[in-house]
PDB file of N, CA and C in Angstrom:
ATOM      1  N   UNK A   1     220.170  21.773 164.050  1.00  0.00           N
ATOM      2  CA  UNK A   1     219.286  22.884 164.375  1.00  0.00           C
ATOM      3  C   UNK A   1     219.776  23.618 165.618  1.00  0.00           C
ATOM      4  N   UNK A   2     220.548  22.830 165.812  1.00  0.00           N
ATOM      5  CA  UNK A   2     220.667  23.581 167.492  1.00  0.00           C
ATOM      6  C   UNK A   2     221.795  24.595 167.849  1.00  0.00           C
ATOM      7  N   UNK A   3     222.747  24.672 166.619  1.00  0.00           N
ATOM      8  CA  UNK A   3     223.638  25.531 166.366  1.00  0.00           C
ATOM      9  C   UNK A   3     222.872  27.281 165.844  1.00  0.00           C
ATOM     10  N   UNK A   4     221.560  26.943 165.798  1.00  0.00           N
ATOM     11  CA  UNK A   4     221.409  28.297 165.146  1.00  0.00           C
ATOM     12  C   UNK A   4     220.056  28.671 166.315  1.00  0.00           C
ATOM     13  N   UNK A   5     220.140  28.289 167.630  1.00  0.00           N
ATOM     14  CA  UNK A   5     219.643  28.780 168.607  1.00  0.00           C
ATOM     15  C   UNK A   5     220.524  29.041 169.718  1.00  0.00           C
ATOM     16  N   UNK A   6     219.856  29.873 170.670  1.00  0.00           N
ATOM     17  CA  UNK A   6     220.612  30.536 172.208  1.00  0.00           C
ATOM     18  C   UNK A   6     219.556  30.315 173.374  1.00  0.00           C
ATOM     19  N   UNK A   7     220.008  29.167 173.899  1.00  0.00           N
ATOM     20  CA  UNK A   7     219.095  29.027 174.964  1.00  0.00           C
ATOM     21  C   UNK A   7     219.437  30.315 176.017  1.00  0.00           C
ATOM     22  N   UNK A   8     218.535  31.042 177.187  1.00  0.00           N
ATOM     23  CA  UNK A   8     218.348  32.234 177.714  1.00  0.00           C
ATOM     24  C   UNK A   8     217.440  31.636 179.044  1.00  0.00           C
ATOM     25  N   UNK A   9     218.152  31.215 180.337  1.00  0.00           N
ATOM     26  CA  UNK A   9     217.300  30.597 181.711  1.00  0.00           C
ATOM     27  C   UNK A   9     217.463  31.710 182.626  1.00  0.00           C
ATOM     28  N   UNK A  10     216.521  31.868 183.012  1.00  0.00           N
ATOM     29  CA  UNK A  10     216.361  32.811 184.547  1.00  0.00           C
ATOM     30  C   UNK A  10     215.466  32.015 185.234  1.00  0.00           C
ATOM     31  N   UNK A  11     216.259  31.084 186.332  1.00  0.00           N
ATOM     32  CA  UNK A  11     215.108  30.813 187.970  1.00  0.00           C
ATOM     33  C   UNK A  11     214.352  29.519 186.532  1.00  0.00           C
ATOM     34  N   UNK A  12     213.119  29.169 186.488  1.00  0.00           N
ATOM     35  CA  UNK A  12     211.978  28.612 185.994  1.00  0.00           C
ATOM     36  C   UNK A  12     211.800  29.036 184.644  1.00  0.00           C
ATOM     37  N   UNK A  13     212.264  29.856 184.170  1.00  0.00           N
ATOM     38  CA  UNK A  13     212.163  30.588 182.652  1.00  0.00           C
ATOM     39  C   UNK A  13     212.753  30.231 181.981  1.00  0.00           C
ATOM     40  N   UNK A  14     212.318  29.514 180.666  1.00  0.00           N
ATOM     41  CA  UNK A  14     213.618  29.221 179.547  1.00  0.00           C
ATOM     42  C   UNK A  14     212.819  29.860 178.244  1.00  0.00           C
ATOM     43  N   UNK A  15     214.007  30.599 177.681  1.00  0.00           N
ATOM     44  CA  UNK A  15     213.636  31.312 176.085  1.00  0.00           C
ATOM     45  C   UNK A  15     214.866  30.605 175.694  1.00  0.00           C
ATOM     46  N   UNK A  16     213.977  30.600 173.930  1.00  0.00           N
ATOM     47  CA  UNK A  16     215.367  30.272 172.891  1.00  0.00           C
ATOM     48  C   UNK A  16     214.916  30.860 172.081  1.00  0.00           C
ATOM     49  N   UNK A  17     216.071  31.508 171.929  1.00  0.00           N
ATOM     50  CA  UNK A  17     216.209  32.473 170.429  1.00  0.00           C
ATOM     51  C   UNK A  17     216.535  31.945 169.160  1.00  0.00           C
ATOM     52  N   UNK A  18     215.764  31.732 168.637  1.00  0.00           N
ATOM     53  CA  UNK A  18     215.938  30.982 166.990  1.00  0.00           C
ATOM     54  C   UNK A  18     216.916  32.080 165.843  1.00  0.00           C
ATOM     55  N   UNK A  19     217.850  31.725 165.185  1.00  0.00           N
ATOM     56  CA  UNK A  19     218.766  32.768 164.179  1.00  0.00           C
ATOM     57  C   UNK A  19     218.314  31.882 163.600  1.00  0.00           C
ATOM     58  N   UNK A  20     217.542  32.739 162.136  1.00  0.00           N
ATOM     59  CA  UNK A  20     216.676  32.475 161.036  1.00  0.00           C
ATOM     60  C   UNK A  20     217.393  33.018 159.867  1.00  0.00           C
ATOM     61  N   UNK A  21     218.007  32.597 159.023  1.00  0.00           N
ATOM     62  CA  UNK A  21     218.227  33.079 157.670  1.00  0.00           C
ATOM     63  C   UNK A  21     217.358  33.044 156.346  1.00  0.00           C
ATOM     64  N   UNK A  22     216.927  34.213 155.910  1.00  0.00           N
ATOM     65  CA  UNK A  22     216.192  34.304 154.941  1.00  0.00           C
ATOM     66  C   UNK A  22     216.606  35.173 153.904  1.00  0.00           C
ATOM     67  N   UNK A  23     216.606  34.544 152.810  1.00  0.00           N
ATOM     68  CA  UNK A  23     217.077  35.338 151.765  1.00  0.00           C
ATOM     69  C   UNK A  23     218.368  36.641 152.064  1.00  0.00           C
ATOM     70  N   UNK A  24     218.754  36.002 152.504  1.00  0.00           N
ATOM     71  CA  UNK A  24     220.463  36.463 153.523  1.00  0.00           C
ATOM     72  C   UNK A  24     220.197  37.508 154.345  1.00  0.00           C
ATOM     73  N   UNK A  25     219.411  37.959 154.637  1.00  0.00           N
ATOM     74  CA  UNK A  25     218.921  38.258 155.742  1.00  0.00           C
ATOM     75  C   UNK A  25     218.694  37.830 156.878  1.00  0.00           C
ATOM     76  N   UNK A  26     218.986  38.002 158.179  1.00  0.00           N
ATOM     77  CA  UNK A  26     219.383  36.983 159.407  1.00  0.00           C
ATOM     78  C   UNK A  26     218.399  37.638 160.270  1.00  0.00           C
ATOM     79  N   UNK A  27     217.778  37.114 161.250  1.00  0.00           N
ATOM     80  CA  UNK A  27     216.632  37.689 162.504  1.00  0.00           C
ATOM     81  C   UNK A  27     216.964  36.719 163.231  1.00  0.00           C
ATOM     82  N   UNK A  28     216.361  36.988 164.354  1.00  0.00           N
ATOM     83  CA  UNK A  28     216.193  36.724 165.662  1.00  0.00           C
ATOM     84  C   UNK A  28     214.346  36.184 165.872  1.00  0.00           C
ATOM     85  N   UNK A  29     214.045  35.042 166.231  1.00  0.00           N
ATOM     86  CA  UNK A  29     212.517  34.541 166.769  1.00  0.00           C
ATOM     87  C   UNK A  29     212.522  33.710 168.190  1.00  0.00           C
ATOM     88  N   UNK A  30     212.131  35.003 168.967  1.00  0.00           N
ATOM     89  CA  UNK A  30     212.254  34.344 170.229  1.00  0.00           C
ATOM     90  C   UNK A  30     211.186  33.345 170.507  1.00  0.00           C
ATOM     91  N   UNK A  31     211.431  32.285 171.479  1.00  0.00           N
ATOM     92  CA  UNK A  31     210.190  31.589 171.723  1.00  0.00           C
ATOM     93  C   UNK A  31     210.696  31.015 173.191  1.00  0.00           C
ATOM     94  N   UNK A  32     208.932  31.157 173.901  1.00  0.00           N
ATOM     95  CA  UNK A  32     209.173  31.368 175.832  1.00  0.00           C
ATOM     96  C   UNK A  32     209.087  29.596 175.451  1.00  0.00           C
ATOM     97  N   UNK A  33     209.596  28.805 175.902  1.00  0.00           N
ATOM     98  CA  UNK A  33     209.292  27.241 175.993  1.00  0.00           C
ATOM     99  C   UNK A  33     208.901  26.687 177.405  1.00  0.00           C
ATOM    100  N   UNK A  34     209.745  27.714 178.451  1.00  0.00           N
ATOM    101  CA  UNK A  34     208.693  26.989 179.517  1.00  0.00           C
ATOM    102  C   UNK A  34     208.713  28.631 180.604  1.00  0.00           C
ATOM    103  N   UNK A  35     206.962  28.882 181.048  1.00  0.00           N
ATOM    104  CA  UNK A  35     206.644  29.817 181.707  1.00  0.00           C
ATOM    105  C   UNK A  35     206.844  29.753 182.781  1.00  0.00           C
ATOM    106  N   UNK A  36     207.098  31.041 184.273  1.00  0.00           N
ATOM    107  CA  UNK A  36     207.658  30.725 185.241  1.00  0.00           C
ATOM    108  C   UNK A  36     206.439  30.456 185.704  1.00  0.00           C
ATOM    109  N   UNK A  37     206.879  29.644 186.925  1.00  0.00           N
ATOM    110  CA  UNK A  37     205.690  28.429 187.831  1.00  0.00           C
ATOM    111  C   UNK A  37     204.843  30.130 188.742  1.00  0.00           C
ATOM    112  N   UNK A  38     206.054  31.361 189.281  1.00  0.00           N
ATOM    113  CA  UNK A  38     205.498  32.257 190.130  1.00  0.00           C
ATOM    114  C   UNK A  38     204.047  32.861 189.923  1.00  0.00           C
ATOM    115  N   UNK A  39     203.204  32.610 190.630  1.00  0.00           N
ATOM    116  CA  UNK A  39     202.208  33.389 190.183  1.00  0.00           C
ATOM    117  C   UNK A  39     201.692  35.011 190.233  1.00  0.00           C
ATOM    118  N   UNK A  40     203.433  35.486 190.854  1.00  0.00           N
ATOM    119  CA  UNK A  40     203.295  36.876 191.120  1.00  0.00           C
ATOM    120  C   UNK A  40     204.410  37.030 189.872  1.00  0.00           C
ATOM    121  N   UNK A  41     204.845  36.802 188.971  1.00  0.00           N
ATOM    122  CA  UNK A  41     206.084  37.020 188.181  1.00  0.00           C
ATOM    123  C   UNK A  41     205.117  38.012 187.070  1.00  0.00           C
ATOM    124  N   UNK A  42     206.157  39.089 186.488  1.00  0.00           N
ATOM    125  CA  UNK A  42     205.673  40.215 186.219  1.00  0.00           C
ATOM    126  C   UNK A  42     206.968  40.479 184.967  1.00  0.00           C
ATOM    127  N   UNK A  43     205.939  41.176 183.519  1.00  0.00           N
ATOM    128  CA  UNK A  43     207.321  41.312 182.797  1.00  0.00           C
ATOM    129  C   UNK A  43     206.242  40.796 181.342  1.00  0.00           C
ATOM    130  N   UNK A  44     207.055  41.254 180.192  1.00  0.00           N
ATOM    131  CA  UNK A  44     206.822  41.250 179.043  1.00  0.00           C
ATOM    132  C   UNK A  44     206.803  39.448 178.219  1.00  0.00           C
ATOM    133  N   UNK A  45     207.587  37.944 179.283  1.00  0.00           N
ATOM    134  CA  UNK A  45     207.561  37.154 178.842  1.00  0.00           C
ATOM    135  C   UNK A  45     206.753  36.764 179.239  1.00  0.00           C
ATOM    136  N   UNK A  46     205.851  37.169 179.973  1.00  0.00           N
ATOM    137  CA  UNK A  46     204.533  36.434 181.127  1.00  0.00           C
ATOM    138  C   UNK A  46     203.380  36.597 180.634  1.00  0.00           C
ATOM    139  N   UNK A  47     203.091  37.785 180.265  1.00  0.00           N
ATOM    140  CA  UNK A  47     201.980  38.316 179.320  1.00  0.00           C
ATOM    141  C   UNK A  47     201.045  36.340 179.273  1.00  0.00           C
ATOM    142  N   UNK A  48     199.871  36.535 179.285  1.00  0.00           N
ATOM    143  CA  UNK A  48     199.497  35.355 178.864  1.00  0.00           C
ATOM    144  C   UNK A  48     198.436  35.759 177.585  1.00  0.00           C
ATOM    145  N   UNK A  49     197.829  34.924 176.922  1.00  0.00           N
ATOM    146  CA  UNK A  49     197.712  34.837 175.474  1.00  0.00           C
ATOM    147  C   UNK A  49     196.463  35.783 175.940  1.00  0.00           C
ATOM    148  N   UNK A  50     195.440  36.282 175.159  1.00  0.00           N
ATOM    149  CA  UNK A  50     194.272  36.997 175.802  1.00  0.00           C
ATOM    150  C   UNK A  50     192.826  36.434 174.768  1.00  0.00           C
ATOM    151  N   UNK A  51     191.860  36.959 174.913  1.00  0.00           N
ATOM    152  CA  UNK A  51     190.738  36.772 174.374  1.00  0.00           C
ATOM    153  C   UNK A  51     190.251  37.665 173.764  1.00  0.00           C
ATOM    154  N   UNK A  52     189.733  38.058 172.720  1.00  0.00           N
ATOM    155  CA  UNK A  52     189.622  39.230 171.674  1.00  0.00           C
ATOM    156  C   UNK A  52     188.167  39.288 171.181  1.00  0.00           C
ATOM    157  N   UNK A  53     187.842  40.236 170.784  1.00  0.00           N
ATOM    158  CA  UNK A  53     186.506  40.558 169.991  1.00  0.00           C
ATOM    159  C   UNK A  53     187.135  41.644 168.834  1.00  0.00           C
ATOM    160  N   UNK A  54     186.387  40.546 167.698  1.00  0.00           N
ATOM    161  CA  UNK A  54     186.497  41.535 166.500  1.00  0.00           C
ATOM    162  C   UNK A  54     185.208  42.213 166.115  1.00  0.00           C
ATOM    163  N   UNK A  55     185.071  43.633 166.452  1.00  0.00           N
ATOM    164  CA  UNK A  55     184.294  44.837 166.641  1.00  0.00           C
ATOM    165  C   UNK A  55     183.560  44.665 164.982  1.00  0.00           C
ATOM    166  N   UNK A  56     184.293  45.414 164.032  1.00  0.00           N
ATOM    167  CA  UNK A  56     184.739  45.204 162.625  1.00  0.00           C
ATOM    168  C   UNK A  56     185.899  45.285 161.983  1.00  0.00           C
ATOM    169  N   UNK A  57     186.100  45.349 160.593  1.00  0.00           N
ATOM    170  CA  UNK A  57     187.317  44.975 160.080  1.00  0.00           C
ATOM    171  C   UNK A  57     188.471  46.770 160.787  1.00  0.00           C
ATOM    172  N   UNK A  58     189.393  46.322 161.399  1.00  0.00           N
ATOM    173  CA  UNK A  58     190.588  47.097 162.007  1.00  0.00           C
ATOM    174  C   UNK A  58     190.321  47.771 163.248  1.00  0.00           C
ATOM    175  N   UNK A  59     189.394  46.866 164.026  1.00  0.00           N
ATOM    176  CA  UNK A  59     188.742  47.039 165.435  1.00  0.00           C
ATOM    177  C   UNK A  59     188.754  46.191 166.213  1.00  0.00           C
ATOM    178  N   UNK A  60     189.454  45.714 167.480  1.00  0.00           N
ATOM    179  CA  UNK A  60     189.516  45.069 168.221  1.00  0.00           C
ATOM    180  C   UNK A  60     188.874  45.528 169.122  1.00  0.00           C
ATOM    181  N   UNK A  61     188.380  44.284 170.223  1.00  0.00           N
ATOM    182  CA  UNK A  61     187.928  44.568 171.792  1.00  0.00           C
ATOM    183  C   UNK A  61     188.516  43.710 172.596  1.00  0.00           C
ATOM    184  N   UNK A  62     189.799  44.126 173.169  1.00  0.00           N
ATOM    185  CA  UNK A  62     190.669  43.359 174.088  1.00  0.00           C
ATOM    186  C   UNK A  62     190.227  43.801 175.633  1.00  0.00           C
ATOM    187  N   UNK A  63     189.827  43.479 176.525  1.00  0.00           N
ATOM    188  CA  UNK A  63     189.267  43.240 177.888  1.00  0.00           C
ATOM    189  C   UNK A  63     188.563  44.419 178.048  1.00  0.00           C
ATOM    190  N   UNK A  64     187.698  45.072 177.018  1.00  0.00           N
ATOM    191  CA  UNK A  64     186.901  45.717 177.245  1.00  0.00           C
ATOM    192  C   UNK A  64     187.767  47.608 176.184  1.00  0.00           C
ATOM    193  N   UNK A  65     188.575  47.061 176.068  1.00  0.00           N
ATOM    194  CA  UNK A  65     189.493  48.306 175.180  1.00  0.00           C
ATOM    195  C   UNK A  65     189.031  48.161 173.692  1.00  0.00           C
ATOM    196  N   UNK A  66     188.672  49.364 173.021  1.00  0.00           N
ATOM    197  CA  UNK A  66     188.358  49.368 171.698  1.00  0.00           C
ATOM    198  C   UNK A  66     190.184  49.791 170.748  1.00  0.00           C
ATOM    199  N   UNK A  67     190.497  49.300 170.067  1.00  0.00           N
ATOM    200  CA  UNK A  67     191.932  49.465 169.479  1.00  0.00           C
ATOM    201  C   UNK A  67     191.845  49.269 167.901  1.00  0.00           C
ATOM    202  N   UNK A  68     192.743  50.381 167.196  1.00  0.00           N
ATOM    203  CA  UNK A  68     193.185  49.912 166.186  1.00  0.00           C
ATOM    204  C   UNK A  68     193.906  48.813 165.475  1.00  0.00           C
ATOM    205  N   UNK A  69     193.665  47.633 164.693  1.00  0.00           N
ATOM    206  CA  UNK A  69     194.745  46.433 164.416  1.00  0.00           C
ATOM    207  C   UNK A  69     194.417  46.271 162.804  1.00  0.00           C
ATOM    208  N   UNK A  70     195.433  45.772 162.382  1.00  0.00           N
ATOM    209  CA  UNK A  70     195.556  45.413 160.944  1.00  0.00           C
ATOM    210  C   UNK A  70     195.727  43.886 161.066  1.00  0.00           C
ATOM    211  N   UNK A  71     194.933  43.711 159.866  1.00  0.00           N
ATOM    212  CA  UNK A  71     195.234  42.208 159.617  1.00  0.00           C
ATOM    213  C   UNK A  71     196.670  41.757 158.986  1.00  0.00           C
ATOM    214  N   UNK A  72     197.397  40.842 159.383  1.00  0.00           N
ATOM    215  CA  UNK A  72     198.538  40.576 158.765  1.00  0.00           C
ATOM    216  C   UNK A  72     198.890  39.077 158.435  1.00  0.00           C
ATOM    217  N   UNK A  73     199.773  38.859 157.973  1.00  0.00           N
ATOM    218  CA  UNK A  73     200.740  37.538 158.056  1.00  0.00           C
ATOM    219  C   UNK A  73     202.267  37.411 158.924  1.00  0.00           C
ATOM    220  N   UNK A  74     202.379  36.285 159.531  1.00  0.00           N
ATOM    221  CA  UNK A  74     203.771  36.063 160.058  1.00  0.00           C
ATOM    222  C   UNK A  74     203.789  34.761 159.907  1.00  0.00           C
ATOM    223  N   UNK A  75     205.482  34.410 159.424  1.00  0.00           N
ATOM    224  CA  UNK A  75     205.732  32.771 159.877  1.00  0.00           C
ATOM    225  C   UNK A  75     205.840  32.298 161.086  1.00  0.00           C
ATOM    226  N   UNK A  76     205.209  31.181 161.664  1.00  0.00           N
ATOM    227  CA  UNK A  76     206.065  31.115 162.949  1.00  0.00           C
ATOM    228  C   UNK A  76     207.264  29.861 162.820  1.00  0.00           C
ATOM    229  N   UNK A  77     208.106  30.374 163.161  1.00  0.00           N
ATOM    230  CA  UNK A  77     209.597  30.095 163.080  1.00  0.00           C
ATOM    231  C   UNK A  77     209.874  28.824 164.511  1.00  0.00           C
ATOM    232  N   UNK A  78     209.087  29.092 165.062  1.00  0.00           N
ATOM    233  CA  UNK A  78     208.958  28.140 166.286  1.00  0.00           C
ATOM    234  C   UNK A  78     209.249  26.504 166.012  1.00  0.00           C
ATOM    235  N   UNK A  79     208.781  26.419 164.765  1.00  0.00           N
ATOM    236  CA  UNK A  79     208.248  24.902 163.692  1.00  0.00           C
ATOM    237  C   UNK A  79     209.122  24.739 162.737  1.00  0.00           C
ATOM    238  N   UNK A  80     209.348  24.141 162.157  1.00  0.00           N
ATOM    239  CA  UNK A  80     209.846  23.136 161.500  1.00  0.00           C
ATOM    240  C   UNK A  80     209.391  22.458 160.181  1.00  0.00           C
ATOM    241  N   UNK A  81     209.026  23.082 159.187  1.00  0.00           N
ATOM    242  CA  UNK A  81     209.161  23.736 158.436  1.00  0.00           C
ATOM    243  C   UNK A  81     208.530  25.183 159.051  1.00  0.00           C
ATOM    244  N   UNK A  82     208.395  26.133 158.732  1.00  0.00           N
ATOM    245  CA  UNK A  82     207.703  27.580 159.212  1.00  0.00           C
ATOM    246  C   UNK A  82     205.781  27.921 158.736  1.00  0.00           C
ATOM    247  N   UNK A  83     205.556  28.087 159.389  1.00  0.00           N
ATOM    248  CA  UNK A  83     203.947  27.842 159.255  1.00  0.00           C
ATOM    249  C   UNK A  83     203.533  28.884 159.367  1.00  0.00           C
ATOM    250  N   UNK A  84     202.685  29.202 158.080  1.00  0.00           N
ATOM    251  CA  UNK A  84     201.853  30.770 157.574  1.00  0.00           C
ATOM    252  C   UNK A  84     200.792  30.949 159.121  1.00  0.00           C
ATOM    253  N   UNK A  85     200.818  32.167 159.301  1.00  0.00           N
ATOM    254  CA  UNK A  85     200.255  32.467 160.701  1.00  0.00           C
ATOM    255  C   UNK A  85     199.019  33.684 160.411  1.00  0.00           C
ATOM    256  N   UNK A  86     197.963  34.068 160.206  1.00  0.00           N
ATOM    257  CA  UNK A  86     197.084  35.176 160.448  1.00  0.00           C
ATOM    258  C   UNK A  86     197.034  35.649 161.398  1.00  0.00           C
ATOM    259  N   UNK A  87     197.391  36.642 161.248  1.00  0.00           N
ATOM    260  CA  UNK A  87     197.992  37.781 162.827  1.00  0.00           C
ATOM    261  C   UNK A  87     196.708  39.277 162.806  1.00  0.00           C
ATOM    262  N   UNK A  88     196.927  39.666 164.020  1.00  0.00           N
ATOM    263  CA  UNK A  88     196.964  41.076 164.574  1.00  0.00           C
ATOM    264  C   UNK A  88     197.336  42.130 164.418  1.00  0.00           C
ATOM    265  N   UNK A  89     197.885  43.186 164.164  1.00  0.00           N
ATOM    266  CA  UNK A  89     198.992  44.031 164.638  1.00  0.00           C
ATOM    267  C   UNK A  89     198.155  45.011 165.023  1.00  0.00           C
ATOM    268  N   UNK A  90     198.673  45.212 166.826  1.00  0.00           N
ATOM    269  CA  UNK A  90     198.198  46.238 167.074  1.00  0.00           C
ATOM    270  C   UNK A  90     199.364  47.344 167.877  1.00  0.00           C
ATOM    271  N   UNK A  91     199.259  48.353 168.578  1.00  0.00           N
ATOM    272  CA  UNK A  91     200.409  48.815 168.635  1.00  0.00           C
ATOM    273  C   UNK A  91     201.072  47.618 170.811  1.00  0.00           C
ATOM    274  N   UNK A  92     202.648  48.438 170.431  1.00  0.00           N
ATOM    275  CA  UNK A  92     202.702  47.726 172.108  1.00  0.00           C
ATOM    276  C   UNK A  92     202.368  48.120 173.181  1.00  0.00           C
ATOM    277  N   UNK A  93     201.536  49.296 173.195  1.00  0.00           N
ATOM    278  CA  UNK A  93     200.929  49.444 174.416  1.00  0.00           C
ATOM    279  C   UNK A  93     199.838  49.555 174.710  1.00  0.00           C
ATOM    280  N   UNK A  94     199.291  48.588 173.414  1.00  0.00           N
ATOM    281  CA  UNK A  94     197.785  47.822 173.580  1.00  0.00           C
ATOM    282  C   UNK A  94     198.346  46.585 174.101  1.00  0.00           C
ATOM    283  N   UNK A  95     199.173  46.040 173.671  1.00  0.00           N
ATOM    284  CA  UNK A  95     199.387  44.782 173.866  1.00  0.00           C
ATOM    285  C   UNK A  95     199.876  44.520 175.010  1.00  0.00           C
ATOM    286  N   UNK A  96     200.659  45.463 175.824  1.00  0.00           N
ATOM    287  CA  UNK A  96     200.692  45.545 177.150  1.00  0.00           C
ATOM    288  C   UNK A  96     200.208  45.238 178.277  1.00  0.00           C
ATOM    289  N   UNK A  97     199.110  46.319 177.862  1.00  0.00           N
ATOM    290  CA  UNK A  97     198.437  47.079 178.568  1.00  0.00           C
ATOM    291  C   UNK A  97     198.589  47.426 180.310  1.00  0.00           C
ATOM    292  N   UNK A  98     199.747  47.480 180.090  1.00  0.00           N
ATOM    293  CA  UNK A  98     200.364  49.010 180.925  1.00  0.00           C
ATOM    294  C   UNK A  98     201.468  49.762 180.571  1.00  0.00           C
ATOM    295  N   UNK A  99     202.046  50.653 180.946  1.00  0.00           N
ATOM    296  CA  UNK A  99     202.908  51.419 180.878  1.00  0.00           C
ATOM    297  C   UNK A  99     204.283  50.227 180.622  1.00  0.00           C
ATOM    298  N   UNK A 100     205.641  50.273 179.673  1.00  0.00           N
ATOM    299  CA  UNK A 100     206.329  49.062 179.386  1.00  0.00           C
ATOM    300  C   UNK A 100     207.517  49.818 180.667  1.00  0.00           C
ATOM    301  N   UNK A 101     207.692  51.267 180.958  1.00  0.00           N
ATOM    302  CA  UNK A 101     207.757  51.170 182.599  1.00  0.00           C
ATOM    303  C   UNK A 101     208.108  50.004 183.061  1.00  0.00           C
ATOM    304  N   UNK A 102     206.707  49.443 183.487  1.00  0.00           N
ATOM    305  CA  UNK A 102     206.527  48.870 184.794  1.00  0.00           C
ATOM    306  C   UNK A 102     206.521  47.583 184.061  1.00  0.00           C
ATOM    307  N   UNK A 103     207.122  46.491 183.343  1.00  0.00           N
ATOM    308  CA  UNK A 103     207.363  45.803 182.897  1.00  0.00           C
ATOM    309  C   UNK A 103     208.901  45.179 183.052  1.00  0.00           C
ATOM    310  N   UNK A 104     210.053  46.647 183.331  1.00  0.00           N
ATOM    311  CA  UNK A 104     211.162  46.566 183.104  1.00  0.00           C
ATOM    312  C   UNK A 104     211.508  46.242 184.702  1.00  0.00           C
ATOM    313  N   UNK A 105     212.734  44.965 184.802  1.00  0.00           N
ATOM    314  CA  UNK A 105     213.399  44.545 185.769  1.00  0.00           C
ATOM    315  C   UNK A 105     214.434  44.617 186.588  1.00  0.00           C
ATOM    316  N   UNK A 106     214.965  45.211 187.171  1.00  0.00           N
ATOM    317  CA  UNK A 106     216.114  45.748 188.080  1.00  0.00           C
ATOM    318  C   UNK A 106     216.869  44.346 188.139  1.00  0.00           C
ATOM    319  N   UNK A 107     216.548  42.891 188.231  1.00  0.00           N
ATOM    320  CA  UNK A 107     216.577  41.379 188.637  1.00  0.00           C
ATOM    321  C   UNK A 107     216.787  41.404 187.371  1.00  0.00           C
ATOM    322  N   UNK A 108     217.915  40.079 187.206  1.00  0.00           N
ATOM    323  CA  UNK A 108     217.199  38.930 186.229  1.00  0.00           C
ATOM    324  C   UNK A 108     218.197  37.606 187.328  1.00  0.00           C
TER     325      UNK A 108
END
């Protein structure tokens, strides 16, 4: 298994990028495995998970924001065999929620 990942460390941060072949089709599934300890660290891998209200069906209420989302499916690839997932989709600068700007790092 370990030939078809890329471990990725900055400081306290480790991502691995999973290469997934499907029906010969090849992707990329990143996954954060360990979060940085900083409690000022800032950036798109930090994001922490959030708490949601479903309004009605293709209505979210994320920290007080009303948003468009579709219900979906994803595998998560994280696992071993891959495990059917009921998802979200909403756009990325709900999911943000700020400007992706101020997300981007001069550092790594």
């Amino acid at each position: 298994k370990r030939d078809k990942e890329v471990d990725v460390t900055a400081g306290d941060v480790r991502l691995v990028i999973l290469v997934h072949d499907k029906n010969g089709n090849k992707f990329l599934w990143p996954v954060l495995r360990q979060m940085p300890s900083a409690r000022n660290t800032e950036g798109i891998l930090v994001l922490k998970p959030t708490n949601y209200q479903e309004v009605h069906q293709g209505l979210l209420t994320i920290k007080g924001n009303l948003m468009i989302a579709t219900r979906s499916a994803a595998d998560d690839y994280s696992v071993s065999p891959p495990v059917a997932l009921t998802c979200w989709l909403i756009s990325f600068e709900n999911a943000l929620q700020k400007p992706l700007q101020e997300l981007f790092s001069e550092q790594i």
